[in-house]
N, C-alpha and C. Protein backbone atom coordinates (compact mmCIF):
# COMPACT_ATOMS: atom_id res chain seq x y z
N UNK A 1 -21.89 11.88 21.74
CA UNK A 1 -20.64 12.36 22.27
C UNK A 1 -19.63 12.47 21.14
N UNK A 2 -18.71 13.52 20.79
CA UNK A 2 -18.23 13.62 20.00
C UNK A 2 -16.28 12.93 20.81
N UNK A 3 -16.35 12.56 19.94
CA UNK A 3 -14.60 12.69 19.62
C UNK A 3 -13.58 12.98 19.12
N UNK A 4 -12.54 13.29 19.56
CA UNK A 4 -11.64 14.15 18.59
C UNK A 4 -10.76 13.14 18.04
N UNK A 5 -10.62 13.18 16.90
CA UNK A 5 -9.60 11.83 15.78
C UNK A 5 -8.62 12.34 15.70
N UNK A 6 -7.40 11.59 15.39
CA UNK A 6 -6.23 12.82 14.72
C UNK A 6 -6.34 12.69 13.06
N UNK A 7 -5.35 13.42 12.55
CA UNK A 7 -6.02 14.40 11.42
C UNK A 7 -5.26 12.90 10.21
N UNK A 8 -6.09 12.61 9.01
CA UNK A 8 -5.63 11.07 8.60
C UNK A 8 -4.24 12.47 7.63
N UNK A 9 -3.21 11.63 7.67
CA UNK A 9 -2.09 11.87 6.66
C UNK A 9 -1.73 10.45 5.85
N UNK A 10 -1.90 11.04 4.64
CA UNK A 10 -1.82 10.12 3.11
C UNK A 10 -0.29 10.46 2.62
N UNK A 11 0.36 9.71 2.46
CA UNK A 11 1.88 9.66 1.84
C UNK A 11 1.98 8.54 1.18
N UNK A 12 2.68 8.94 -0.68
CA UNK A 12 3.59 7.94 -1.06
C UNK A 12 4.61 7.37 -0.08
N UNK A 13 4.85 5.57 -0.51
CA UNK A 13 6.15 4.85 -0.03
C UNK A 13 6.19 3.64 -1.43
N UNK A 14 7.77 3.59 -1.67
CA UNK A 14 7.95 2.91 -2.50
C UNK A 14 7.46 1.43 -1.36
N UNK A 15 7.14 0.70 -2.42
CA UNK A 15 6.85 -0.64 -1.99
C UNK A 15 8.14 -1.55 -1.52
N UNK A 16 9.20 -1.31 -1.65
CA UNK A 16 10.38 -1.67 -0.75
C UNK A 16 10.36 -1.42 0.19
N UNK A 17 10.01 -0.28 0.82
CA UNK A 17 10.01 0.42 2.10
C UNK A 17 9.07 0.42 3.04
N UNK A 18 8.00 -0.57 2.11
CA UNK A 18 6.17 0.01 2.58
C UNK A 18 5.58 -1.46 3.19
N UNK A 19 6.32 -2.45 4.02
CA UNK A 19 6.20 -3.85 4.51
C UNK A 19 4.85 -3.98 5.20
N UNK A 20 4.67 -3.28 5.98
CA UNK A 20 3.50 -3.13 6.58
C UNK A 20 2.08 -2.56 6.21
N UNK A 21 2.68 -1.23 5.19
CA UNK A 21 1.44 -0.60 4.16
C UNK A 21 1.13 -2.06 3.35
N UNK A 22 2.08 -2.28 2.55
CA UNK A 22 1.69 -3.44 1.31
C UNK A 22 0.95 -4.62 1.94
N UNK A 23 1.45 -5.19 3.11
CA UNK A 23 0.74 -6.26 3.57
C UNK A 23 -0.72 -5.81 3.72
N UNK A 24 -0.93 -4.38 4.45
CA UNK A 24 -2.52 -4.16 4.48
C UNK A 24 -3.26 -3.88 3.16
N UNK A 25 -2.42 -3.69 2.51
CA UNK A 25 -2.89 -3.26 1.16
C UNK A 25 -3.75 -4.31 0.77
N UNK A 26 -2.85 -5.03 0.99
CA UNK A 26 -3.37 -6.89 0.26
C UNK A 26 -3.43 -7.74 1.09
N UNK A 27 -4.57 -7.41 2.09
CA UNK A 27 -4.84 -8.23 3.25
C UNK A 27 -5.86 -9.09 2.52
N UNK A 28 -6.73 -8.49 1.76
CA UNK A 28 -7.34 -9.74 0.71
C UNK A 28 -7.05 -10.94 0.26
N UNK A 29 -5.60 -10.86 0.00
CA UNK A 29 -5.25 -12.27 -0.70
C UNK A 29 -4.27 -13.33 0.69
N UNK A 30 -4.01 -14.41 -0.16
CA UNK A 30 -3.49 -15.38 1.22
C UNK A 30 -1.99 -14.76 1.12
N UNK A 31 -1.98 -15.54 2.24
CA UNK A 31 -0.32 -15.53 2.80
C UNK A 31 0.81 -15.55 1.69
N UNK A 32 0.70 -16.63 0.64
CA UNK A 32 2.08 -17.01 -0.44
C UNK A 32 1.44 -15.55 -1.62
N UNK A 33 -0.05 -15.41 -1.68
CA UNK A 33 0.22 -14.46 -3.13
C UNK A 33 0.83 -13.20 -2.66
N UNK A 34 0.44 -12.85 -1.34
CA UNK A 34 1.14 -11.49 -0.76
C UNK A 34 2.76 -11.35 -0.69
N UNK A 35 3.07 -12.46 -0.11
CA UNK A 35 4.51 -12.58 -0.58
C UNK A 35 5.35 -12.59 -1.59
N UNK A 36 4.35 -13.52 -2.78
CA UNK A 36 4.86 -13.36 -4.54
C UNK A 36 4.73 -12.01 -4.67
N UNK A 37 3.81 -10.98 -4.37
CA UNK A 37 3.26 -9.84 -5.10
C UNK A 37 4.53 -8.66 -4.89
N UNK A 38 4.86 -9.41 -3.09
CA UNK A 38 5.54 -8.11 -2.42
C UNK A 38 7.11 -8.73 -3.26
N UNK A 39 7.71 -9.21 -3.27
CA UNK A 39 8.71 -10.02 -4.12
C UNK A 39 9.01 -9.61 -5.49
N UNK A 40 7.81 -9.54 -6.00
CA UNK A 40 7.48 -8.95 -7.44
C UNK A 40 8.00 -7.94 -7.87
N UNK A 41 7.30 -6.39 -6.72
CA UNK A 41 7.49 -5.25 -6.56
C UNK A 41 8.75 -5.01 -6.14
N UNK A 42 9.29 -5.50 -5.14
CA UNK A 42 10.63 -5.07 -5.28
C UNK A 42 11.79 -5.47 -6.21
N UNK A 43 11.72 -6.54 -6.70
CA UNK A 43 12.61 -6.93 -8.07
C UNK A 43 12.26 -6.00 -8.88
N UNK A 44 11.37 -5.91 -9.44
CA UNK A 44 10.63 -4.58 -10.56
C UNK A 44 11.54 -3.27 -9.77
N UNK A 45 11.34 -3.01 -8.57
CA UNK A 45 11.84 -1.45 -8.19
C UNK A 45 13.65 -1.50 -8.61
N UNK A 46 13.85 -2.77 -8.10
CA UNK A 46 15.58 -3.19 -8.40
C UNK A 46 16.31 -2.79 -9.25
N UNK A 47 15.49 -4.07 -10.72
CA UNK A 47 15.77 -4.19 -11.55
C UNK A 47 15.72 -3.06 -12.82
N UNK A 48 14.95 -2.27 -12.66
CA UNK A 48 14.68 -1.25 -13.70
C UNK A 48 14.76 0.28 -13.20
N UNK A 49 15.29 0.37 -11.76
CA UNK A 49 15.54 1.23 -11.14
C UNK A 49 14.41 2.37 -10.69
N UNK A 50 13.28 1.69 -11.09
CA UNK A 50 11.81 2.77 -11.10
C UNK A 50 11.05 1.48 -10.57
N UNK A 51 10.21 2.18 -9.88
CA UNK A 51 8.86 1.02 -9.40
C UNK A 51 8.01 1.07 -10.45
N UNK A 52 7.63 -0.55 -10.80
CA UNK A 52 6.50 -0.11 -11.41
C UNK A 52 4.80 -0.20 -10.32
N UNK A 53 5.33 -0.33 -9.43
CA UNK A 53 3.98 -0.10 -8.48
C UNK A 53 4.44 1.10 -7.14
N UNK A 54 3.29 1.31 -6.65
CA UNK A 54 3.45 2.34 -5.54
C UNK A 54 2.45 2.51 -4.48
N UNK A 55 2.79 2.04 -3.44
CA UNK A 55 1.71 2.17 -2.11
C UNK A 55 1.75 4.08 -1.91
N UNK A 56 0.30 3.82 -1.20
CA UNK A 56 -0.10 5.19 -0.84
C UNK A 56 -0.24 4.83 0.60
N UNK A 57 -0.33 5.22 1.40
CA UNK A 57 -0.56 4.75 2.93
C UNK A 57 -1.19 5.79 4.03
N UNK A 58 -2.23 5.51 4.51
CA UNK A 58 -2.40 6.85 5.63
C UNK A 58 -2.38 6.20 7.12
N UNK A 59 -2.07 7.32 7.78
CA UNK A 59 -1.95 6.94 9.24
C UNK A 59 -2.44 8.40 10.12
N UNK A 60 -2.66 8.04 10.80
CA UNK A 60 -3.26 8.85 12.37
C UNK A 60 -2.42 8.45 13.54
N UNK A 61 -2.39 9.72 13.90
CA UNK A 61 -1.39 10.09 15.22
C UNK A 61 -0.18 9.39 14.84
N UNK A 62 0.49 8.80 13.78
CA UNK A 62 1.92 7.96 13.29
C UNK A 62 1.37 6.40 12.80
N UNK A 63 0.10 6.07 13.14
CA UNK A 63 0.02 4.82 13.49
C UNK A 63 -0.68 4.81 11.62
N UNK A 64 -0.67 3.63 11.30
CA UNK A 64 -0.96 3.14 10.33
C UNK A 64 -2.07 2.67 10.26
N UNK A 65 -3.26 3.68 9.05
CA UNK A 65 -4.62 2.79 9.34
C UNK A 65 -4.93 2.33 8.10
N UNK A 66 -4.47 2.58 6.88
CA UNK A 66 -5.21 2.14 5.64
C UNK A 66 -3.83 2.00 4.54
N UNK A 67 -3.77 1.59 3.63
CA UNK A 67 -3.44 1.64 2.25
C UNK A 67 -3.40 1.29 1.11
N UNK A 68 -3.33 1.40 0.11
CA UNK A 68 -3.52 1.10 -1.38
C UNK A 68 -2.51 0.75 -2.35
N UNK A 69 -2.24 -0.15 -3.07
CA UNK A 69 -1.27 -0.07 -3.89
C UNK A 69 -1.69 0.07 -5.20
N UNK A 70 -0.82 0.50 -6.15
CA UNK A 70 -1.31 0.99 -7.64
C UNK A 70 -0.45 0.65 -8.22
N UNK A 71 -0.32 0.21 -9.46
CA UNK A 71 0.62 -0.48 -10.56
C UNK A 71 0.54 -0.18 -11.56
N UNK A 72 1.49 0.46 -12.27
CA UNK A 72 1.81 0.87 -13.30
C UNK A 72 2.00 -0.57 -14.72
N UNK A 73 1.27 -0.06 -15.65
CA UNK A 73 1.47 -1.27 -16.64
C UNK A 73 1.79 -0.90 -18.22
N UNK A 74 2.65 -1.55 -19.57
CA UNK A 74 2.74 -0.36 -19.98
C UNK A 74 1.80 0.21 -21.37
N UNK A 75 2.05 0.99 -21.74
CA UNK A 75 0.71 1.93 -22.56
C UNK A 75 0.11 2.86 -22.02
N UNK A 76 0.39 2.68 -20.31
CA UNK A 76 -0.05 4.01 -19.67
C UNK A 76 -1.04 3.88 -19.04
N UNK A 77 -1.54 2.67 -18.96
CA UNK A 77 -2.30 2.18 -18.13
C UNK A 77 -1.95 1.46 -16.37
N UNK A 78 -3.04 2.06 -15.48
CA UNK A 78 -2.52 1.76 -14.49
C UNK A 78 -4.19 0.75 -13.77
N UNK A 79 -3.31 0.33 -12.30
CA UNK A 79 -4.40 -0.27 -11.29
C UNK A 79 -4.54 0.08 -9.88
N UNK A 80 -5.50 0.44 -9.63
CA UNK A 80 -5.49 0.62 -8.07
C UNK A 80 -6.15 -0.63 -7.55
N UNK A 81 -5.63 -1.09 -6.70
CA UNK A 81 -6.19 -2.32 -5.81
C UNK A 81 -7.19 -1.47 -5.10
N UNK A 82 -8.04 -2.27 -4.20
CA UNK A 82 -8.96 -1.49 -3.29
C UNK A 82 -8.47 -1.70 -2.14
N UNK A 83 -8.75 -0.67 -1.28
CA UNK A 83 -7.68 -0.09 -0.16
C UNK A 83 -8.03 -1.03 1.07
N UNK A 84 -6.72 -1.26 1.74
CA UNK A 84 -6.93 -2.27 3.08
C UNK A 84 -6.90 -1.15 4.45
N UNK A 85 -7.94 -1.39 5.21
CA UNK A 85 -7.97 -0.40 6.48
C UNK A 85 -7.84 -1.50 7.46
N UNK A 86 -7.33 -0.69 8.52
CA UNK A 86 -7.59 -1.40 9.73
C UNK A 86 -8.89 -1.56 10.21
N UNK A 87 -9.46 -2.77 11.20
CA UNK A 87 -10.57 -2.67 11.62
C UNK A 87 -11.26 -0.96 12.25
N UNK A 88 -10.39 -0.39 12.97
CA UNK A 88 -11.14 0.70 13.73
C UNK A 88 -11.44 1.84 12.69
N UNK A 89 -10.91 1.85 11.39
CA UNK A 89 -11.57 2.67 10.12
C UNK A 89 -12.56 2.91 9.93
N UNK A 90 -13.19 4.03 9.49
CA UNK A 90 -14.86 3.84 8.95
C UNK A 90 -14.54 3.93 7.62
């Protein structure tokens, strides 16, 4: 039986803005490093007026199913974490 999904949409959000992306992002780690990390990122966005990290986030039908954060470091080197989905994701 087939089903119809809605269509996934991927958007930048600064990590100030992205409470719910970032937490899934980094559903990997415990409770206090997610909080240092998310803490981190927004002092960094504050303080230097540029993020140096940036969630990507996708959602279906509005709802939020996955996202990633990436961090900028400098020399031009960057990191992508590996992406947090919700359970109903494939």
């Amino acid at each position: 039986m087939h089903t119809s999904r809605a269509e996934l949409v991927i958007k930048h959000v600064a990590p100030q803005r992205a409470t719910e992306a970032l937490a899934l992002a980094m559903q990997g780690m415990d409770a206090d490093e997610q909080a240092a990390r998310t803490a981190q990122l927004a002092g960094q966005a504050t303080s230097s007026g540029s993020p140096q990290g940036c969630v990507f986030q996708g959602s279906r039908g509005g709802r939020l199913v996955g996202a990633v954060l990436v961090e900028s470091y400098p020399g031009g080197t960057a990191m992508a974490w590996p992406p947090g989905l919700v359970a109903s994701e494939p």
